[in-house]
N, C-alpha and C. Protein backbone atom coordinates (compact mmCIF):
# COMPACT_ATOMS: atom_id res chain seq x y z
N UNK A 1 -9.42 -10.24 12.79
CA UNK A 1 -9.98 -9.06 12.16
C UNK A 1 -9.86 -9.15 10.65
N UNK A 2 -11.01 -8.33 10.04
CA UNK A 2 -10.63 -8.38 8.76
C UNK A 2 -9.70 -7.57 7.96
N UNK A 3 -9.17 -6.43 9.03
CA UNK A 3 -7.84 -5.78 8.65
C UNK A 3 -6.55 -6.47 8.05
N UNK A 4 -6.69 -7.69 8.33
CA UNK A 4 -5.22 -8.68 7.79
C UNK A 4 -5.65 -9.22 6.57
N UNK A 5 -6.67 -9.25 6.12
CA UNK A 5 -6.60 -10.22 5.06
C UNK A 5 -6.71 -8.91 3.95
N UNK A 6 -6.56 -7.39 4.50
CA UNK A 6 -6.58 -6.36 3.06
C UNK A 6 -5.48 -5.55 3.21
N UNK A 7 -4.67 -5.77 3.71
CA UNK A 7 -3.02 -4.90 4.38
C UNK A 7 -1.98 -5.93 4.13
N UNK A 8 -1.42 -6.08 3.20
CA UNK A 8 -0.50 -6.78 3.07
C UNK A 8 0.85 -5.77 4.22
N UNK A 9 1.33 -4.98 3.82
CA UNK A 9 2.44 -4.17 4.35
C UNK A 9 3.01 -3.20 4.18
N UNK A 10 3.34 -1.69 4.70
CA UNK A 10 3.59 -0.49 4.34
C UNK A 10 4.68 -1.12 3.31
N UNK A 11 4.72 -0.16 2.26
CA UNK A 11 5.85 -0.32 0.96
C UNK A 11 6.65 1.15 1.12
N UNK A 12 7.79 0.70 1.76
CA UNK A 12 8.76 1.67 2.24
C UNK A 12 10.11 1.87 0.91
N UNK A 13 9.42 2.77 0.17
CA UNK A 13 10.67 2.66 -0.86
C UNK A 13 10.67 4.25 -0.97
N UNK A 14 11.88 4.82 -1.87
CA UNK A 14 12.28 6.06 -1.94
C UNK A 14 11.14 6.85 -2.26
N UNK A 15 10.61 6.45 -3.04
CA UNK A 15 9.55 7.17 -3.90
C UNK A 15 8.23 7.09 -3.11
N UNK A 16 8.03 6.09 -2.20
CA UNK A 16 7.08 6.36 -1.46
C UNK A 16 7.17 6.98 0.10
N UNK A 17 8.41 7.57 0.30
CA UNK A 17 9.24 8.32 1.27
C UNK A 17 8.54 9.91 1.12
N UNK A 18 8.98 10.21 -0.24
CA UNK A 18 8.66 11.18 -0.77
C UNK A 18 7.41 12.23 -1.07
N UNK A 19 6.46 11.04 -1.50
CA UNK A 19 4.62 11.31 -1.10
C UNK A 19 4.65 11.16 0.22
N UNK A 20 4.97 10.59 1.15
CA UNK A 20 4.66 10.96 2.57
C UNK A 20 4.90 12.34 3.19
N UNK A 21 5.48 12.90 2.42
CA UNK A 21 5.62 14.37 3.27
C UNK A 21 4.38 15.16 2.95
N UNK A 22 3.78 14.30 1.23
CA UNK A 22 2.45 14.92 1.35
C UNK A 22 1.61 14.88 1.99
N UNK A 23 1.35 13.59 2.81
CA UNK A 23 0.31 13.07 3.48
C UNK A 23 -0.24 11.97 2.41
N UNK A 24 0.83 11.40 1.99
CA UNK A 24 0.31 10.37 1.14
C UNK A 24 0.79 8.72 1.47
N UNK A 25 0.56 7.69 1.81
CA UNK A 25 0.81 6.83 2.11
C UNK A 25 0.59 6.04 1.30
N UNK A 26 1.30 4.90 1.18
CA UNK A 26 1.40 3.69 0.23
C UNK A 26 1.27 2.16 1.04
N UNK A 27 0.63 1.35 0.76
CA UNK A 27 0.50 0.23 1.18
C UNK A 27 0.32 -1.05 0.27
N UNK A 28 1.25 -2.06 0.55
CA UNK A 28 0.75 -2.88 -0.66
C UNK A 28 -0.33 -4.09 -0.28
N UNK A 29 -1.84 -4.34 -0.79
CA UNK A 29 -2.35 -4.74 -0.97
C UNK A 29 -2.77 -5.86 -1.19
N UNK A 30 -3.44 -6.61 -0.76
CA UNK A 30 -4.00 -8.25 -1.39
C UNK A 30 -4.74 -7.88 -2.59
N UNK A 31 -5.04 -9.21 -3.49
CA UNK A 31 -5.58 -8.95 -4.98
C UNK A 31 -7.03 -8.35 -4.69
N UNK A 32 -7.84 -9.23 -3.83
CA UNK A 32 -9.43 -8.55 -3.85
C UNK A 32 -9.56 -7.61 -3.32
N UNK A 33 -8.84 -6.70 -2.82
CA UNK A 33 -8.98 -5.48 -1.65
C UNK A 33 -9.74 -4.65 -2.69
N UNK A 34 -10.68 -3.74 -2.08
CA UNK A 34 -11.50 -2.69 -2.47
C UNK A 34 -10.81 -1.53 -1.75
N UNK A 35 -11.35 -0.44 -2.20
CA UNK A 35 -11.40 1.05 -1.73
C UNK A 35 -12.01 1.15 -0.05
N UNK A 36 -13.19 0.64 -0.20
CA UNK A 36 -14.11 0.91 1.06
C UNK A 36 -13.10 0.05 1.57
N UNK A 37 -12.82 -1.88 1.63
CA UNK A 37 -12.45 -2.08 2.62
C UNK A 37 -10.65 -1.58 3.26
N UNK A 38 -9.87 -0.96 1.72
CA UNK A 38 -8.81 -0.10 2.44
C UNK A 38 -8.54 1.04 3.35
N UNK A 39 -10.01 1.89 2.78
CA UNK A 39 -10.31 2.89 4.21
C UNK A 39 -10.71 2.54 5.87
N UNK A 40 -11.42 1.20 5.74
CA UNK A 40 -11.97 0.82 6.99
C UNK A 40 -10.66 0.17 7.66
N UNK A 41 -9.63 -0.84 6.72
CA UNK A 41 -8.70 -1.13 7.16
C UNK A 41 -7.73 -0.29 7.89
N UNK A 42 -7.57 0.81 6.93
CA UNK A 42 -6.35 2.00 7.58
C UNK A 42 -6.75 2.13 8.80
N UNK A 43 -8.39 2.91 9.09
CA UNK A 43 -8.69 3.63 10.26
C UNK A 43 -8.73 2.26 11.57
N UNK A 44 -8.92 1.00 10.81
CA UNK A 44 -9.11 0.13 12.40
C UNK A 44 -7.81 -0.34 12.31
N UNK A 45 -6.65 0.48 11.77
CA UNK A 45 -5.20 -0.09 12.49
C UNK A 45 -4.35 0.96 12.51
N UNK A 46 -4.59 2.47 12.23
CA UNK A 46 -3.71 3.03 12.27
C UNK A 46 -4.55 4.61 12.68
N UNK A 47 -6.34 4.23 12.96
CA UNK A 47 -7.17 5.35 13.51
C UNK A 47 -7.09 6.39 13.28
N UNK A 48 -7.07 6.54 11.71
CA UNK A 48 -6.90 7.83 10.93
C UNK A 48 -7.62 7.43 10.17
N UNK A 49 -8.28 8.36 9.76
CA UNK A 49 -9.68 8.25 8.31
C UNK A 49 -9.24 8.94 7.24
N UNK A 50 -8.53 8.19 6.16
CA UNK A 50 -8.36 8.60 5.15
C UNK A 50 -9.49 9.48 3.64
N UNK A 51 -8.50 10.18 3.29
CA UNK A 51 -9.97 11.23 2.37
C UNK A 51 -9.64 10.46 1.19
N UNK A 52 -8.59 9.94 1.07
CA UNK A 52 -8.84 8.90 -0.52
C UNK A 52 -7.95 8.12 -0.79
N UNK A 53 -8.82 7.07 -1.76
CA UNK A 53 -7.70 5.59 -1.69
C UNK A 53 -7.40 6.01 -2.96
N UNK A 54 -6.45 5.61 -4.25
CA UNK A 54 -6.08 4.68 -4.98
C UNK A 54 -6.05 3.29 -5.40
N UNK A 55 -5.95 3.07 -5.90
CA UNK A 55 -5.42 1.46 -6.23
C UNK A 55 -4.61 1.39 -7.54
N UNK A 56 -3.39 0.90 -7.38
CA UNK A 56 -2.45 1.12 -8.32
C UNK A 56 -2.15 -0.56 -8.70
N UNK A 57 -1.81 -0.96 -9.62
CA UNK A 57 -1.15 -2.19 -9.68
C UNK A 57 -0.06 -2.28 -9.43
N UNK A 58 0.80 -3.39 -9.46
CA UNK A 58 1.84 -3.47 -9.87
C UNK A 58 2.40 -4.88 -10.93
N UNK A 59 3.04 -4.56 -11.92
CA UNK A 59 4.05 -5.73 -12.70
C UNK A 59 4.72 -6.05 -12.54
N UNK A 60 4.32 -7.45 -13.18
CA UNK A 60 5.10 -8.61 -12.54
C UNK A 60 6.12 -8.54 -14.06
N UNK A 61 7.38 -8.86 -13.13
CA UNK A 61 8.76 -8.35 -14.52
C UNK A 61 9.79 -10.18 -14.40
N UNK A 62 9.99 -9.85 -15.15
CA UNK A 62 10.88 -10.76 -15.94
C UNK A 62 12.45 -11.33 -15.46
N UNK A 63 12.71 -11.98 -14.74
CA UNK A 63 14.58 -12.04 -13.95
C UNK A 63 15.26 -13.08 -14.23
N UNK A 64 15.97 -13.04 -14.23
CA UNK A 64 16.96 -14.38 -14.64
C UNK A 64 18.03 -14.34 -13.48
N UNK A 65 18.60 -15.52 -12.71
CA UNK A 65 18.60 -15.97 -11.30
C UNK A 65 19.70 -16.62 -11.70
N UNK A 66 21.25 -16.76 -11.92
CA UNK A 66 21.53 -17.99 -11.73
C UNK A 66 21.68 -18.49 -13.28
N UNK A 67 21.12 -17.99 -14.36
CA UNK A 67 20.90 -18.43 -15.65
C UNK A 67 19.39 -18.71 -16.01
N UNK A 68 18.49 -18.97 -15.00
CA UNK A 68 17.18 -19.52 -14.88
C UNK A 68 16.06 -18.30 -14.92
N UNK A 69 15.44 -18.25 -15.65
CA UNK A 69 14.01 -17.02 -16.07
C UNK A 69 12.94 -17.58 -15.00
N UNK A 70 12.57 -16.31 -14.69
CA UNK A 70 11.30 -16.26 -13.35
C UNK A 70 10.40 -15.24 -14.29
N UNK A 71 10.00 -15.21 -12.87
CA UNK A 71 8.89 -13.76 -12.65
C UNK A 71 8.90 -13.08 -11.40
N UNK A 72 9.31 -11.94 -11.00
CA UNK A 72 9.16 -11.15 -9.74
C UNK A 72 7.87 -10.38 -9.47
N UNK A 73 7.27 -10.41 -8.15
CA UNK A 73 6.70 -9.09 -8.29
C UNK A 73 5.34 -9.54 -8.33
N UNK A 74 4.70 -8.21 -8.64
CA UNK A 74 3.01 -8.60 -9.39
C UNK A 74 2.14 -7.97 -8.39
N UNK A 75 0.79 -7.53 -8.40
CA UNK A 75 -0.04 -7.37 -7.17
C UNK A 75 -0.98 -5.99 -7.29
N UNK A 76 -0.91 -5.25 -6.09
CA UNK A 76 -1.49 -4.27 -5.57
C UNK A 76 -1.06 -2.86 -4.89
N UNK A 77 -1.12 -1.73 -4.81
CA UNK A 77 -0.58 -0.94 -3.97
C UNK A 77 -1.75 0.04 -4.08
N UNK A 78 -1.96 0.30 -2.49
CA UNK A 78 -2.95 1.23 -2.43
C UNK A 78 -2.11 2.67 -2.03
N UNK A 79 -2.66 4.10 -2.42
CA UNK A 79 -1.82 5.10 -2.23
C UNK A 79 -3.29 6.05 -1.65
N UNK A 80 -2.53 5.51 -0.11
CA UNK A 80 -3.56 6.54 0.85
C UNK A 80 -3.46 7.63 1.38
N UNK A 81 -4.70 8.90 1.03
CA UNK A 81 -4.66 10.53 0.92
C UNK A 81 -5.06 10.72 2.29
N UNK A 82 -3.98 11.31 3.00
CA UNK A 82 -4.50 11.75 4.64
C UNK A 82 -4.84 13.44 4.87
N UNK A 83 -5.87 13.90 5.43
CA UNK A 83 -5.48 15.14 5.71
C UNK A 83 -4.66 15.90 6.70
N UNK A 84 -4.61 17.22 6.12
CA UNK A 84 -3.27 17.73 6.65
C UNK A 84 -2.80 17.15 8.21
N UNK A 85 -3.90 17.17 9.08
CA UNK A 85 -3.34 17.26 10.26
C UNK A 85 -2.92 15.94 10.55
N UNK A 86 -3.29 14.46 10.08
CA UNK A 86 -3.50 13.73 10.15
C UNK A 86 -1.84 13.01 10.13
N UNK A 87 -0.86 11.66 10.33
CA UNK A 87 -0.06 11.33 10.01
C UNK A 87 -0.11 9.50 10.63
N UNK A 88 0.47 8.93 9.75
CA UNK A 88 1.11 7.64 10.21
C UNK A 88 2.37 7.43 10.08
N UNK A 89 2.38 6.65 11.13
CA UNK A 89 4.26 6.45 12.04
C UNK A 89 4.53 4.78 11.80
N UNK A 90 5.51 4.26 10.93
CA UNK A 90 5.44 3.05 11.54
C UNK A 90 6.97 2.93 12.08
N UNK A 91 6.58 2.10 12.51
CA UNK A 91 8.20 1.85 13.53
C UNK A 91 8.68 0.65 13.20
């Protein structure tokens, strides 16, 4: 399906704990993902039709490991608007 190649993986962090009570969901994203194909994605894996996407980035930051400088991070996060009655569960 083409649901896998635009769903990277729910992004379960405090802050996105928090918009969920709105009916707001967060997912982080592959680089080419669109709007249309994040709505078609949600509803053919989690059969809820979302009323609106986002697309947020994210930065890629700076770490030192050991003594050794990287880069962490970097990408996509989509922040998906459900209506009221509507909810996703992941387990």
């Amino acid at each position: 399906m083409a649901n896998i190649k635009i769903i990277k993986k729910p992004r379960v962090t405090e802050k996105a704990s928090l918009v969920a009570e709105q009916n707001v969901y967060t997912f982080e994203v592959f680089e080419n993902a669109n709007k249309t194909e994040i709505k078609k994605a949600i509803f053919g894996m989690y059969k809820v039709k979302p009323v609106k996407v986002n697309i947020v980035p994210i930065t890629k930051k700076e770490i030192f490991v050991k003594g050794k400088a990287g880069t962490k991070g970097g990408g996509k996060k989509a922040l998906v608007y459900l209506k009221a009655g509507d909810k996703i569960e992941f387990v």
